[in-house]
C-alpha atoms as a PDB file:
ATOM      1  CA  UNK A   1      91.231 110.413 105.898  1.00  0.00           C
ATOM      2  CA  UNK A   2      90.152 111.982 109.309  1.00  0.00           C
ATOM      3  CA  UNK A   3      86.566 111.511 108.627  1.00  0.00           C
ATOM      4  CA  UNK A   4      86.849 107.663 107.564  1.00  0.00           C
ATOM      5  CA  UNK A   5      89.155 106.933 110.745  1.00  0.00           C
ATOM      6  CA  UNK A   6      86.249 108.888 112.742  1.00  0.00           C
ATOM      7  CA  UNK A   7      84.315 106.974 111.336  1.00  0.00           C
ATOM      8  CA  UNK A   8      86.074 103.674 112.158  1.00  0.00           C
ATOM      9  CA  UNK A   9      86.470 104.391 115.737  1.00  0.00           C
ATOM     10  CA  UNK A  10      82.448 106.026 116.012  1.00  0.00           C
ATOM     11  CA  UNK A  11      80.960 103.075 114.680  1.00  0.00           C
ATOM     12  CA  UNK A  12      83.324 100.720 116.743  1.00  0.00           C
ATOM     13  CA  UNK A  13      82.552 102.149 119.624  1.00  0.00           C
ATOM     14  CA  UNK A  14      78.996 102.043 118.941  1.00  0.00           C
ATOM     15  CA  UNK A  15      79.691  98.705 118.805  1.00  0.00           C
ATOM     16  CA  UNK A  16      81.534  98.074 121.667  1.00  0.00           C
ATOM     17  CA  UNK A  17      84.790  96.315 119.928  1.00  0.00           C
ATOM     18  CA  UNK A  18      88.031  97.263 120.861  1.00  0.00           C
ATOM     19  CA  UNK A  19      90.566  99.165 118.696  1.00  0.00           C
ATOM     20  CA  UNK A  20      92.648  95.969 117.585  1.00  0.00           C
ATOM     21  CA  UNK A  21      89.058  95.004 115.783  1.00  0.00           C
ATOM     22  CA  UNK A  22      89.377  97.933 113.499  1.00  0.00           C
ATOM     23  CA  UNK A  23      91.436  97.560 110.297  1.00  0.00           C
ATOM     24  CA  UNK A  24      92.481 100.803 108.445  1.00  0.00           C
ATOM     25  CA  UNK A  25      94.151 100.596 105.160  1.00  0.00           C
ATOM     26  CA  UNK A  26      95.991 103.766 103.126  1.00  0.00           C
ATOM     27  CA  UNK A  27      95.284 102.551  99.839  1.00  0.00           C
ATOM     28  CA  UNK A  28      97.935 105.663  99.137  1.00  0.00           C
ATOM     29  CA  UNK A  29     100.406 103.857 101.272  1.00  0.00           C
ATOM     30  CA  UNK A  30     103.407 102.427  99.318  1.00  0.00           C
ATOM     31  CA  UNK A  31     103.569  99.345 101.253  1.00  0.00           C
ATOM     32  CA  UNK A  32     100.094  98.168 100.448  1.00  0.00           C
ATOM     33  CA  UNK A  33     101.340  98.449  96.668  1.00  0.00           C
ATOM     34  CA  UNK A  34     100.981  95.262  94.199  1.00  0.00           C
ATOM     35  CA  UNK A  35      99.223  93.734  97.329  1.00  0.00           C
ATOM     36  CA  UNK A  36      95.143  93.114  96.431  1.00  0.00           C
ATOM     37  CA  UNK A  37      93.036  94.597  98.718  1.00  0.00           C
ATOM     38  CA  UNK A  38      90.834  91.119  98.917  1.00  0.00           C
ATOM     39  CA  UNK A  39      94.221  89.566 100.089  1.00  0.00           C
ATOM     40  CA  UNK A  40      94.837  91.872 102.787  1.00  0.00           C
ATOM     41  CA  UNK A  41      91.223  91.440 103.722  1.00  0.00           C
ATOM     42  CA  UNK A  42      91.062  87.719 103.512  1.00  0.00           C
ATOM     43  CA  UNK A  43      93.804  87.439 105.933  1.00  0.00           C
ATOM     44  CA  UNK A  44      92.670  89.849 108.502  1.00  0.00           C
ATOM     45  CA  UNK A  45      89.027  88.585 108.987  1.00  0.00           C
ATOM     46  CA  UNK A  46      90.266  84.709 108.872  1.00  0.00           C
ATOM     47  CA  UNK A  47      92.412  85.881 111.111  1.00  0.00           C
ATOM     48  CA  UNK A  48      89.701  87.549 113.457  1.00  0.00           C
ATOM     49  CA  UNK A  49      87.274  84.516 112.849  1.00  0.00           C
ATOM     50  CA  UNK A  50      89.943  82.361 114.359  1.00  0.00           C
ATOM     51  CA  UNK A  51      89.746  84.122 117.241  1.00  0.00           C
ATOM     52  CA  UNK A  52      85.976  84.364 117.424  1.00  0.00           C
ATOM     53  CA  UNK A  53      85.604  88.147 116.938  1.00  0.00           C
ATOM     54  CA  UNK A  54      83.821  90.969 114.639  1.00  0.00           C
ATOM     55  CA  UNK A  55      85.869  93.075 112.738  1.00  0.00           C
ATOM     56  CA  UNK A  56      85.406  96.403 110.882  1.00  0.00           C
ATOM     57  CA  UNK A  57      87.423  97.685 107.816  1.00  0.00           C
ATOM     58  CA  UNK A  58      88.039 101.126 106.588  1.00  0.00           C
ATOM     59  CA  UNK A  59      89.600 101.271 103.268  1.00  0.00           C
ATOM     60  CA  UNK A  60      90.470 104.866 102.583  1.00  0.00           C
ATOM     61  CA  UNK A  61      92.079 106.449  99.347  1.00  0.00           C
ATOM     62  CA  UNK A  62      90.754 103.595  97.013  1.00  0.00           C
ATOM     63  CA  UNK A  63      90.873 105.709  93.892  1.00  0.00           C
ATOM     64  CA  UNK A  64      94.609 105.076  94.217  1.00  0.00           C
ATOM     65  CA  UNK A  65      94.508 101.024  93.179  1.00  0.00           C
ATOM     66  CA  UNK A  66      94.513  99.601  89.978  1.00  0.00           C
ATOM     67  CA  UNK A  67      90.957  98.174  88.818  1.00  0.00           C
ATOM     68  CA  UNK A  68      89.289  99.464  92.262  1.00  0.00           C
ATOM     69  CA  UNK A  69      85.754  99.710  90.752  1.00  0.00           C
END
């Protein structure tokens, strides 16, 4: 977990986009369950296009969903 968020923020830095450009998701986190992670995704980068701007995603703890591979 504290490398992939160092990882986030490294290579968003790197590439100069702010914080609210990064999306991290706890796959292990409750509230994500019965959601699909292509859902969650979906949403957040149509929701970044709208608004004209890259995003990065860090999905961490995969192993944890339901037909991951």
């Amino acid at each position: 977990t504290t490398l992939v968020k160092q990882l986030l923020a490294a290579h968003g830095e790197r590439l100069g986009l702010p914080p609210s450009n990064a999306l991290y998701l706890d796959c292990q986190d409750s509230m994500l369950a019965g959601i699909a992670l292509s859902d969650l995704y979906a949403t957040y980068a149509d929701e970044q296009r709208s608004r004209a701007k890259p995003c990065i995603v860090a999905i961490d703890e995969v192993q944890y969903l339901e037909n991951w591979h």
